[in-house]
PDB file of N, CA and C in Angstrom:
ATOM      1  N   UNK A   1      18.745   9.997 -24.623  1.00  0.00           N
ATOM      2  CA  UNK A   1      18.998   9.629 -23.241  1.00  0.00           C
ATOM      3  C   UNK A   1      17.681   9.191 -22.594  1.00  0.00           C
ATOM      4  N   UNK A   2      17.476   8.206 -21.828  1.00  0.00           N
ATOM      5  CA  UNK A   2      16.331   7.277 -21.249  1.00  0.00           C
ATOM      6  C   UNK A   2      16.285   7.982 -19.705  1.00  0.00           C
ATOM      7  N   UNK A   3      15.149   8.829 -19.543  1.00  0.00           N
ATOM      8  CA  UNK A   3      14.624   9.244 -18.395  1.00  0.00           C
ATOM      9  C   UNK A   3      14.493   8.019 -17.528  1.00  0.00           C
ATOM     10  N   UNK A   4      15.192   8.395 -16.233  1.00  0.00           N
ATOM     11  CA  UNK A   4      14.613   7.515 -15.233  1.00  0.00           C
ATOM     12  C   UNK A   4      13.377   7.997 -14.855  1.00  0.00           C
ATOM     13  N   UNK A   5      12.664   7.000 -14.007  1.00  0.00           N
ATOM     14  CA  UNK A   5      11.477   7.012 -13.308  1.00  0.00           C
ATOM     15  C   UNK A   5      12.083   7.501 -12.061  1.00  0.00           C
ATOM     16  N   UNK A   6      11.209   8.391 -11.326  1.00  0.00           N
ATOM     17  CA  UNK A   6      11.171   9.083  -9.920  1.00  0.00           C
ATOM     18  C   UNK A   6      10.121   8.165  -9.315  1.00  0.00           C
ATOM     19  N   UNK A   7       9.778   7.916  -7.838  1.00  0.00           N
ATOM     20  CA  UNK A   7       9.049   7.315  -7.341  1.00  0.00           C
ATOM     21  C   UNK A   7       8.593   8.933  -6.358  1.00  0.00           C
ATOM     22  N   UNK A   8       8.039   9.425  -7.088  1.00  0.00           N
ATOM     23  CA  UNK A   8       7.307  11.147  -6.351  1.00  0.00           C
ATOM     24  C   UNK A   8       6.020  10.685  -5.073  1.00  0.00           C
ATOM     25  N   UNK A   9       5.915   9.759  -4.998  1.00  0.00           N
ATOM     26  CA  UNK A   9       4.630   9.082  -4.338  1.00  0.00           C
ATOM     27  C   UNK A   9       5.537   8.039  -2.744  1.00  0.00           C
ATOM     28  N   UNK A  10       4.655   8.517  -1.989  1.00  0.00           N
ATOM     29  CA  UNK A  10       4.810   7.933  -0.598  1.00  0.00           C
ATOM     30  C   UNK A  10       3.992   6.913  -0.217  1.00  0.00           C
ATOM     31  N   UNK A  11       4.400   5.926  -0.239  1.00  0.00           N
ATOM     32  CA  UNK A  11       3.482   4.247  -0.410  1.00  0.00           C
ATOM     33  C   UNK A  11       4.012   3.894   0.872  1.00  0.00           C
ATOM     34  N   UNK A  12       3.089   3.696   1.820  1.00  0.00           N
ATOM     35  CA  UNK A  12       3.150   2.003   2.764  1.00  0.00           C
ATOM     36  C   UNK A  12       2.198   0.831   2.718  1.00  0.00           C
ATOM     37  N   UNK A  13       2.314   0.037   2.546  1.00  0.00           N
ATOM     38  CA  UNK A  13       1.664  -1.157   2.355  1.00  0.00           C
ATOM     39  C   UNK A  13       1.428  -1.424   3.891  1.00  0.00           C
ATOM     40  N   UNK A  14       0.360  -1.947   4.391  1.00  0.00           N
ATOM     41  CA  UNK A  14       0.373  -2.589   5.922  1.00  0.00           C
ATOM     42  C   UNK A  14      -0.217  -4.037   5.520  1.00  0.00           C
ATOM     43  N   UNK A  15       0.465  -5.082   5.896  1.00  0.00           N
ATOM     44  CA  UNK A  15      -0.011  -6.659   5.267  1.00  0.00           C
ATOM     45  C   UNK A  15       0.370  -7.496   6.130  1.00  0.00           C
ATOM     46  N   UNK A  16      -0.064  -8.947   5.587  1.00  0.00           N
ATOM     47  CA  UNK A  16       0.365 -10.395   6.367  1.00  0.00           C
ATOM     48  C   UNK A  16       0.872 -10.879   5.647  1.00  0.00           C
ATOM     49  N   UNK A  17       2.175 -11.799   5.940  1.00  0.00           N
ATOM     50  CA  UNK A  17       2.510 -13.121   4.669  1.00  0.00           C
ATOM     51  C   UNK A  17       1.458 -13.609   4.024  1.00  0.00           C
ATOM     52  N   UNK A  18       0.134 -14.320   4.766  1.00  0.00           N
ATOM     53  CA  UNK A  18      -0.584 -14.708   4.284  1.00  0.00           C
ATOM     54  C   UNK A  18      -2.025 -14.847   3.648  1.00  0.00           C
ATOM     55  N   UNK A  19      -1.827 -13.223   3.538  1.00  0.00           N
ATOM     56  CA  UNK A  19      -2.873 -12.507   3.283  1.00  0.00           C
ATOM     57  C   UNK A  19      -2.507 -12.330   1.062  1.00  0.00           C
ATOM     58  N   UNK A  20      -3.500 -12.994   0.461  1.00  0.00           N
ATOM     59  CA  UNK A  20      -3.250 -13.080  -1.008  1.00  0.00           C
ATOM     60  C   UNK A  20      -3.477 -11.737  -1.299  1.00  0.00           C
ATOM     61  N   UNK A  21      -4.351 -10.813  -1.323  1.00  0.00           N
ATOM     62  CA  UNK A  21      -4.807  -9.455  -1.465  1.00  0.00           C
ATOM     63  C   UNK A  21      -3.855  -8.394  -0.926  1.00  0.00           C
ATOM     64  N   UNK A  22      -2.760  -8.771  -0.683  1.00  0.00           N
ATOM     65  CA  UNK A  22      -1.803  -7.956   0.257  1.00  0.00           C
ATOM     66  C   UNK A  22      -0.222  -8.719  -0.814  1.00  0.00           C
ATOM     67  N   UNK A  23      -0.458  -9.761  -1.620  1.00  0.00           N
ATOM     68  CA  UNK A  23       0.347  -9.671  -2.246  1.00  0.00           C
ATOM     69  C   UNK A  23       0.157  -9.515  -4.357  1.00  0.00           C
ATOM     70  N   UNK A  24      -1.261  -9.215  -4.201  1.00  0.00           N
ATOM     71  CA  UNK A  24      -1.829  -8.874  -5.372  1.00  0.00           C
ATOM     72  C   UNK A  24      -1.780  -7.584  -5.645  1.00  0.00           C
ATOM     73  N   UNK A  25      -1.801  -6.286  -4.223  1.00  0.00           N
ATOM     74  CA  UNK A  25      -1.740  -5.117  -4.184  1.00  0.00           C
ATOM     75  C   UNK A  25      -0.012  -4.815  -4.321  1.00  0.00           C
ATOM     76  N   UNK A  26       0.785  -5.520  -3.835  1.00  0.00           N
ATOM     77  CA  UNK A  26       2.123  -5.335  -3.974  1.00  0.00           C
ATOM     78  C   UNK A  26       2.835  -5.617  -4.995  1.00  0.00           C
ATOM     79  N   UNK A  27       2.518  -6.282  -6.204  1.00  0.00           N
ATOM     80  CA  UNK A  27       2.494  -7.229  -7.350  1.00  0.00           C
ATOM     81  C   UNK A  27       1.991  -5.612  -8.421  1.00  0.00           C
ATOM     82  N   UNK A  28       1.074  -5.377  -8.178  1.00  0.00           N
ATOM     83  CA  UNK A  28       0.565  -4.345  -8.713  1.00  0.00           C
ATOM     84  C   UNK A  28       1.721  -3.294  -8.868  1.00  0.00           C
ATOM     85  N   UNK A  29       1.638  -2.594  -7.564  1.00  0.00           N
ATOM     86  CA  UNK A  29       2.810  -1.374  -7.472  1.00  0.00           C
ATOM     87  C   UNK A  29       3.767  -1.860  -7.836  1.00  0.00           C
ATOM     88  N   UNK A  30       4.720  -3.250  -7.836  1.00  0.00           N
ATOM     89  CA  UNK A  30       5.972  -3.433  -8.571  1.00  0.00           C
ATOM     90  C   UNK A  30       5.811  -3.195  -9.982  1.00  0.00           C
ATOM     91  N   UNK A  31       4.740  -3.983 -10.934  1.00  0.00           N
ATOM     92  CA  UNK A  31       4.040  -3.118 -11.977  1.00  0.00           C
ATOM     93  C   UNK A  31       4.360  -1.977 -12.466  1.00  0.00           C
ATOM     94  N   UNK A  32       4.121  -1.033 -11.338  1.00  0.00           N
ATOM     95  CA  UNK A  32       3.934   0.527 -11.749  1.00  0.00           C
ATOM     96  C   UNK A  32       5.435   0.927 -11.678  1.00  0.00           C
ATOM     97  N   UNK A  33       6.236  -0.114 -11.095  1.00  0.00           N
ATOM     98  CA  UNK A  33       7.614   0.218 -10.831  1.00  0.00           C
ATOM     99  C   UNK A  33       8.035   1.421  -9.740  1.00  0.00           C
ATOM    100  N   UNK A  34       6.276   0.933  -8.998  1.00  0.00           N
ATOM    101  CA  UNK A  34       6.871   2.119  -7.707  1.00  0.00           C
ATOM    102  C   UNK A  34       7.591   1.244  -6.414  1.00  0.00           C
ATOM    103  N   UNK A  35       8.255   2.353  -5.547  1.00  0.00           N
ATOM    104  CA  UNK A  35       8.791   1.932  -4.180  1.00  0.00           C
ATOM    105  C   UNK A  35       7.740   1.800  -3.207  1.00  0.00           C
ATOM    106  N   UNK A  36       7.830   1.343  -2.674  1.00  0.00           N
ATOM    107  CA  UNK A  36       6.850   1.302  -1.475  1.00  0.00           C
ATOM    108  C   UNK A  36       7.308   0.552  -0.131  1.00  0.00           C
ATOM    109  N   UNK A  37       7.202   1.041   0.916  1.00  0.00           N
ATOM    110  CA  UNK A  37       7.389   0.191   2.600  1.00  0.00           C
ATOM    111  C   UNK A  37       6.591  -0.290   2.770  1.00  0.00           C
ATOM    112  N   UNK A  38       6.784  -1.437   3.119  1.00  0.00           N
ATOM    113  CA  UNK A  38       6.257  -2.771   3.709  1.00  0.00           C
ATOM    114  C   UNK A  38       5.984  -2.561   4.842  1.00  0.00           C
ATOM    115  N   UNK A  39       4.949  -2.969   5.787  1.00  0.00           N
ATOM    116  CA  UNK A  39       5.307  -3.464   7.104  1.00  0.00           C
ATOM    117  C   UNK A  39       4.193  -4.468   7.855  1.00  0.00           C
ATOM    118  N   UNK A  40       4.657  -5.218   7.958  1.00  0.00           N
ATOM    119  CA  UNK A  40       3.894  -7.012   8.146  1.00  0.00           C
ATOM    120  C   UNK A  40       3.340  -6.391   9.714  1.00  0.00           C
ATOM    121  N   UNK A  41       1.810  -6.444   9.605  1.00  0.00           N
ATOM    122  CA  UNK A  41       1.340  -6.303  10.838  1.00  0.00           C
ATOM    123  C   UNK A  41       1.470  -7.322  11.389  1.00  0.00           C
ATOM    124  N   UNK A  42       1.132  -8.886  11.413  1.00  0.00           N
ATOM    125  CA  UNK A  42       1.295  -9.996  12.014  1.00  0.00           C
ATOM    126  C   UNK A  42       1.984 -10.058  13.064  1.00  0.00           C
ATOM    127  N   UNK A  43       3.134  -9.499  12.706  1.00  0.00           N
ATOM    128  CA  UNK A  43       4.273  -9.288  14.280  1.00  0.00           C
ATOM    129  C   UNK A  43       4.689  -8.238  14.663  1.00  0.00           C
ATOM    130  N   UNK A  44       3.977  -7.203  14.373  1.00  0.00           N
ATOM    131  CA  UNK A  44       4.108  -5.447  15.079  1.00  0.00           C
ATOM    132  C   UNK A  44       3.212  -5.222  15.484  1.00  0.00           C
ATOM    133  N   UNK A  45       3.021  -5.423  17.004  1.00  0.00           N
ATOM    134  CA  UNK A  45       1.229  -4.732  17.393  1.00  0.00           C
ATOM    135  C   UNK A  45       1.580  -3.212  17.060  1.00  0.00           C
ATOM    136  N   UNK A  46       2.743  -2.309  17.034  1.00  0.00           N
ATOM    137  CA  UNK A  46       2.616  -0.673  17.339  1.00  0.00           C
ATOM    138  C   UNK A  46       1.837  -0.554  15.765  1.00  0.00           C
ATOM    139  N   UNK A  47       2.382  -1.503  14.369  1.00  0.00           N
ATOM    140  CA  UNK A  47       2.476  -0.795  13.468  1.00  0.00           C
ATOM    141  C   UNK A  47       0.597  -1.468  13.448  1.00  0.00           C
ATOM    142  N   UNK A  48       0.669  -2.942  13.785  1.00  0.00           N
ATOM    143  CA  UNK A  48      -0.884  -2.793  13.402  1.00  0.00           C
ATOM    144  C   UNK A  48      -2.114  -1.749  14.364  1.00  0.00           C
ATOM    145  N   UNK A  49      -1.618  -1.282  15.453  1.00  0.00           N
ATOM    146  CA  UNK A  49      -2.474  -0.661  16.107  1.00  0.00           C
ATOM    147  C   UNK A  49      -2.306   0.943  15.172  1.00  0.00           C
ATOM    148  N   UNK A  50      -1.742   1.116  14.488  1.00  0.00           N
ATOM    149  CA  UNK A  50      -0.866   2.447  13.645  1.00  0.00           C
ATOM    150  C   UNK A  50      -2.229   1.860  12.382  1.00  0.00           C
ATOM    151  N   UNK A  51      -1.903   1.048  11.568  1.00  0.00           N
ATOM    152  CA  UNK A  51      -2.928   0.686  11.104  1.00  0.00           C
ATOM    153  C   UNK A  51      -4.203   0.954  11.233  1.00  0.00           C
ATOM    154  N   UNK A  52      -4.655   0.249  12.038  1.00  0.00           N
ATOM    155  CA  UNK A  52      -5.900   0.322  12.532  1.00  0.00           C
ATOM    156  C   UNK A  52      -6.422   2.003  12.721  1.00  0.00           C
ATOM    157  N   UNK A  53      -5.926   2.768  13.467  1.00  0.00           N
ATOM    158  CA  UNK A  53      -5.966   4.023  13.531  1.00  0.00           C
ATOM    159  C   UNK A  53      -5.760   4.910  12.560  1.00  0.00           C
ATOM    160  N   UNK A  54      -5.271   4.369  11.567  1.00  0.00           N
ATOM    161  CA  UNK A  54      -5.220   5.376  10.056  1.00  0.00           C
ATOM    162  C   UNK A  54      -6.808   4.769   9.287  1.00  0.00           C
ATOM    163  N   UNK A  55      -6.758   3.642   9.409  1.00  0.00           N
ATOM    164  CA  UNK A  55      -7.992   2.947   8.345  1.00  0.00           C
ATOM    165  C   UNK A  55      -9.193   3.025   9.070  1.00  0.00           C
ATOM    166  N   UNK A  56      -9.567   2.513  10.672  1.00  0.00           N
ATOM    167  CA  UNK A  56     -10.821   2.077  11.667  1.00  0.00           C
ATOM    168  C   UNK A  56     -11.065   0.220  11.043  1.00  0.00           C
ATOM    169  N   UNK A  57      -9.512  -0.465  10.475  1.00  0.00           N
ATOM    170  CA  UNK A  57      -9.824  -2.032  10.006  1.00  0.00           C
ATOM    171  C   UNK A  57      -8.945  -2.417  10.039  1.00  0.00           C
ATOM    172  N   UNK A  58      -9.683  -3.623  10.809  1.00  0.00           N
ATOM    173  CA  UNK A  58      -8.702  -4.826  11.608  1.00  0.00           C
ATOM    174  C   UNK A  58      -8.076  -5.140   9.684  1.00  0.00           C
ATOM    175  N   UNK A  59      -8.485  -5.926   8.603  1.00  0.00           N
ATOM    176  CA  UNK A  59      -8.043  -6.332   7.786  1.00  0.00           C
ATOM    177  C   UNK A  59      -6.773  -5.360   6.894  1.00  0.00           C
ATOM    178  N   UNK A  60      -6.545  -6.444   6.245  1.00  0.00           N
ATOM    179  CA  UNK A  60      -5.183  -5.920   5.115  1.00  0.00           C
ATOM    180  C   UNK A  60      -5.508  -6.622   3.939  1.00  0.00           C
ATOM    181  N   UNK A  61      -4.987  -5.460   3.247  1.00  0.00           N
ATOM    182  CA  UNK A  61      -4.253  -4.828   3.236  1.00  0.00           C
ATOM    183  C   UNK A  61      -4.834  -3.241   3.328  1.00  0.00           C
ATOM    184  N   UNK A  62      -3.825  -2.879   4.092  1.00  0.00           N
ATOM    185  CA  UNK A  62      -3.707  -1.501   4.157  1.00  0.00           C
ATOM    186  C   UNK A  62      -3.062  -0.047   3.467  1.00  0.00           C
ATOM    187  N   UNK A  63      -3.058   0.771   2.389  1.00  0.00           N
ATOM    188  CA  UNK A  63      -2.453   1.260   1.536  1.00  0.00           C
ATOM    189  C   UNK A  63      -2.664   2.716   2.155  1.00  0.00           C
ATOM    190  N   UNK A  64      -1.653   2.904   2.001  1.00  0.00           N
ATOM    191  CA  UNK A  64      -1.501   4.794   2.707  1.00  0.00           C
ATOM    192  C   UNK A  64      -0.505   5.285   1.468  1.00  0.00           C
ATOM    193  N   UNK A  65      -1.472   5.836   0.817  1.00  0.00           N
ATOM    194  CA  UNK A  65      -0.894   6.634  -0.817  1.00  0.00           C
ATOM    195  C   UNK A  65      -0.628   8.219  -0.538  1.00  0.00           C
ATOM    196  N   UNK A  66       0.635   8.739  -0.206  1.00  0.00           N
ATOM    197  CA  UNK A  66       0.651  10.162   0.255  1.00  0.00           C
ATOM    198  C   UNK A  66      -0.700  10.646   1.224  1.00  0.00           C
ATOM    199  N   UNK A  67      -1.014   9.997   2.237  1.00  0.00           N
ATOM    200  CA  UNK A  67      -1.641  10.058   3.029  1.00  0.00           C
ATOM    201  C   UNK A  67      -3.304   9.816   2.677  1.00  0.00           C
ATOM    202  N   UNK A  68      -3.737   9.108   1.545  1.00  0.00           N
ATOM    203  CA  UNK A  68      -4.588   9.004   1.188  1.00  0.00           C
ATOM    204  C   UNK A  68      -4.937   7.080   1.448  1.00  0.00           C
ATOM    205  N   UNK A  69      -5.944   6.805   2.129  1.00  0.00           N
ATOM    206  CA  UNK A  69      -6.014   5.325   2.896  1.00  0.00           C
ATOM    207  C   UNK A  69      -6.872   4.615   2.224  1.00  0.00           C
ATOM    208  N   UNK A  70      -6.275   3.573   1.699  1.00  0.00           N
ATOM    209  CA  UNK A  70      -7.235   2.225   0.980  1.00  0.00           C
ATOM    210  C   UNK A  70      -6.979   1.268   1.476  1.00  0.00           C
ATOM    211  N   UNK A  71      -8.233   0.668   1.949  1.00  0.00           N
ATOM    212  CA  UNK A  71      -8.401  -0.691   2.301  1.00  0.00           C
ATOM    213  C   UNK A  71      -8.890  -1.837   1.273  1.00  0.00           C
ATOM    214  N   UNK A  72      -7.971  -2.975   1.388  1.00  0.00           N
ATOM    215  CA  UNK A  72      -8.591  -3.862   0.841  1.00  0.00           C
ATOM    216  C   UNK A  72      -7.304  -3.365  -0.809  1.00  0.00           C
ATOM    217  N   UNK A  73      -7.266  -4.401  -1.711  1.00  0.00           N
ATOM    218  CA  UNK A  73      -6.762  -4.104  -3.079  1.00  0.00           C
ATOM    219  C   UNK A  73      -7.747  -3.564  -4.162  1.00  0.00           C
ATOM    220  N   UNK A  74      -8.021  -2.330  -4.226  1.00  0.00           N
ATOM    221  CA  UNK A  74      -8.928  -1.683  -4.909  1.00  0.00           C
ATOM    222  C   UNK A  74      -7.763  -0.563  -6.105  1.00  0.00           C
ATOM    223  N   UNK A  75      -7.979  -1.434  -7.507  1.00  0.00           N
ATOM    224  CA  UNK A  75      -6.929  -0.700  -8.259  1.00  0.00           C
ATOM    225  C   UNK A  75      -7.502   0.433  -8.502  1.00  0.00           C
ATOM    226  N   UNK A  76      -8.751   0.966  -8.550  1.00  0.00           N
ATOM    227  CA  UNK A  76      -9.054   2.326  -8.841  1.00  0.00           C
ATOM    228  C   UNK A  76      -8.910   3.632  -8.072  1.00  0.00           C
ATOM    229  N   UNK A  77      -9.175   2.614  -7.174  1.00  0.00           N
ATOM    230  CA  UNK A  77      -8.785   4.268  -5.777  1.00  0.00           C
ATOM    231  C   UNK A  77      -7.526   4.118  -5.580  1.00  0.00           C
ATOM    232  N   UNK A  78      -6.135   3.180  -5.902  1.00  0.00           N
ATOM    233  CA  UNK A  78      -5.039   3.053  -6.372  1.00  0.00           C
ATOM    234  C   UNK A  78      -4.493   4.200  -7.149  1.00  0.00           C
ATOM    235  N   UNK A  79      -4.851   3.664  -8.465  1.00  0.00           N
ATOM    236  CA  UNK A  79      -4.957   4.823  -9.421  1.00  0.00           C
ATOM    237  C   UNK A  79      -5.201   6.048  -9.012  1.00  0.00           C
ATOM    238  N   UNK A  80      -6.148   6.049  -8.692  1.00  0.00           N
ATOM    239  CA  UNK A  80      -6.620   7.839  -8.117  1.00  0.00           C
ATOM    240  C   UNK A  80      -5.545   8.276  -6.983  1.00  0.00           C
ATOM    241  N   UNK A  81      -5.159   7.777  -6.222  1.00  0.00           N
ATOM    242  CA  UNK A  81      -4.474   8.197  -5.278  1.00  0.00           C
ATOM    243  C   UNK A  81      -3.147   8.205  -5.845  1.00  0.00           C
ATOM    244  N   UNK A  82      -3.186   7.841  -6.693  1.00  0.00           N
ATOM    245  CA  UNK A  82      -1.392   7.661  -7.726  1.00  0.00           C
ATOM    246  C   UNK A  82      -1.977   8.853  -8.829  1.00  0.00           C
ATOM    247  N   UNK A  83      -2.621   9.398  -8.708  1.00  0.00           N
ATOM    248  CA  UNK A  83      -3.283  10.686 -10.466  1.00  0.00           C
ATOM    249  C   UNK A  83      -3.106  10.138 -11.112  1.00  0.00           C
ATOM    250  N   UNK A  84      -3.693   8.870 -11.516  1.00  0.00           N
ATOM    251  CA  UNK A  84      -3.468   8.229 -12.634  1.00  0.00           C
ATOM    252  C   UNK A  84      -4.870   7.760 -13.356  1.00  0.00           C
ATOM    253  N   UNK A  85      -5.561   7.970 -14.303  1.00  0.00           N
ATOM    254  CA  UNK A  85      -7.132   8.340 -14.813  1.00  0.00           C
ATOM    255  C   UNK A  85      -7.286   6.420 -15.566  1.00  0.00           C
TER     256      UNK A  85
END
């Protein structure tokens, strides 16, 4: 019998359509075959000012890994924030 995958990890992505690094970081986690929420700052000031106040940066992408905050697409602190060596 073929174990499913659990998605045990709490992912939000904070991004722009047109931000490439915001769809290289999302490209990634589909990869890992995790879930993750989206939410396009471009047209939410609450969520980008929410943003901003979790990170102290205007840019995206924004990654909130079970409450652990990466800026920018950095697969290692990815990894780490996923326990993954």
């Amino acid at each position: 019998m073929k174990k499913e995958k659990t998605n045990k990890h709490n992912i939000v992505v904070y991004s722009t359509p047109s931000c490439p690094y915001c769809k290289i970081a999302k490209e990634y986690l589909k990869e890992l075959k995790l879930k993750f929420k989206e939410i396009d700052v471009s047209d939410n000031e609450d969520a980008a000012q929410e943003m901003i106040a979790k990170s102290g940066q205007l840019g995206v992408p924004v990654l909130d890994i079970n409450g652990t905050i990466i800026t920018g697409f950095n697969k290692i602190a990815i990894n780490k924030a996923l326990g993954k060596n």
